[in-house]
C-alpha atoms as a PDB file:
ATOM      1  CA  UNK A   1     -15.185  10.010  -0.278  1.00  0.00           C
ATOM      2  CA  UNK A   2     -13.730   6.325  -0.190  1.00  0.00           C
ATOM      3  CA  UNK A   3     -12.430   5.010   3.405  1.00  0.00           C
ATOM      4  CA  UNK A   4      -8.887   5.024   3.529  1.00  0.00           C
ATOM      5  CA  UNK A   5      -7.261   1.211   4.144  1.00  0.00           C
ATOM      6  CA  UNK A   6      -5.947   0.970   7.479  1.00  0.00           C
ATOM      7  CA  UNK A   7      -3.014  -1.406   8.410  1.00  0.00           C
ATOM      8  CA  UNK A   8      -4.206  -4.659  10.425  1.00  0.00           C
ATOM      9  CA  UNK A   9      -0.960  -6.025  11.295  1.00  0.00           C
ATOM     10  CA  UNK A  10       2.913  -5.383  10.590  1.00  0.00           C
ATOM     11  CA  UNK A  11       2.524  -7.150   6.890  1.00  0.00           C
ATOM     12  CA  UNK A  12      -1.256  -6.163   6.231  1.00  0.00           C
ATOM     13  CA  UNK A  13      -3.897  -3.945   5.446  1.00  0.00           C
ATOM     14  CA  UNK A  14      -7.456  -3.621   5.140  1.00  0.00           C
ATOM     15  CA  UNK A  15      -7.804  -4.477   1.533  1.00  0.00           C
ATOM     16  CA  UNK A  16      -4.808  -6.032   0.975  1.00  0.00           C
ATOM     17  CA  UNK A  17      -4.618  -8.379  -2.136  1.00  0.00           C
ATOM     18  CA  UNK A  18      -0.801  -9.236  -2.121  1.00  0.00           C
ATOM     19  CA  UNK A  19       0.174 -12.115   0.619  1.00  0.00           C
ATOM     20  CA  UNK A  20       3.170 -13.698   2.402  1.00  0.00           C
ATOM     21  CA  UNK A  21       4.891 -10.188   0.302  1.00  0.00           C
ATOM     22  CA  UNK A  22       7.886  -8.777   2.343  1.00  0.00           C
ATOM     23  CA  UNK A  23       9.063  -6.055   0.101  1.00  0.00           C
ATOM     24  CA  UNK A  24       8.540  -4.486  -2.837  1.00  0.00           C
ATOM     25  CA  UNK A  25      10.903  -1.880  -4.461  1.00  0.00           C
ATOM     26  CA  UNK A  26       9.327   0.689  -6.578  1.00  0.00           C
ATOM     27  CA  UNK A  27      11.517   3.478  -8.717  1.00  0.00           C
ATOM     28  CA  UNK A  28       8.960   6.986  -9.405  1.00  0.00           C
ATOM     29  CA  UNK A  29      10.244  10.393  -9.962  1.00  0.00           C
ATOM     30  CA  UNK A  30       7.380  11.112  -7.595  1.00  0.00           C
ATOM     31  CA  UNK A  31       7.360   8.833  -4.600  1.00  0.00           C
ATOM     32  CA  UNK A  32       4.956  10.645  -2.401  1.00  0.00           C
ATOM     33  CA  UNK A  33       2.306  10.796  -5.535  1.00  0.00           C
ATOM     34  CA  UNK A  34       3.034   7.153  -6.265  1.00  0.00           C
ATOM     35  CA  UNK A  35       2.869   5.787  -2.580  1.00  0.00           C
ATOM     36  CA  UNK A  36      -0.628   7.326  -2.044  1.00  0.00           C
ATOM     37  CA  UNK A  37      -1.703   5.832  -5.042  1.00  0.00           C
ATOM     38  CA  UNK A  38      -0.452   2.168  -3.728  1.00  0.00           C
ATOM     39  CA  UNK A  39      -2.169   3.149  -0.657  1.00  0.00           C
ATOM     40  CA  UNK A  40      -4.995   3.512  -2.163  1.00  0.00           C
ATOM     41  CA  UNK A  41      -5.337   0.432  -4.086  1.00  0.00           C
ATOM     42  CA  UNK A  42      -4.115  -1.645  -1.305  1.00  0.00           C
ATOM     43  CA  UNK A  43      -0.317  -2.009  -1.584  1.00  0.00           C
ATOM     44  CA  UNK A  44       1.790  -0.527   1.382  1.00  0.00           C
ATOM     45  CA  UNK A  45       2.170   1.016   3.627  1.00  0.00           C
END
C-alpha cells in the first residue's frame, strides 16, 4: 500500500508539486471522493 503524503508546513506536503499556491477552488458532486484523490496525488490538504 502507497505511504500517504503528510503535510510539512501550513502551505506544503510531502510530495507536493504545486508552489507559492494559496488556494485552489474545486466544484465535484463528490467532494470527499475528489479530495482523497488530490490527496493522493499531492494537492491539499
Amino acid at each position: 500500500m502507497p505511504t500517504m503524503p503528510t503535510v510539512t508546513s501550513d502551505v506544503t506536503m510531502s510530495n507536493s508539486f504545486l508552489t507559492e499556491t494559496i488556494q485552489v477552488y474545486v466544484v465535484t458532486r463528490d467532494y470527499q471522493r475528489t479530495m482523497e484523490g488530490l490527496v493522493q496525488t499531492g494537492i491539499g490538504p
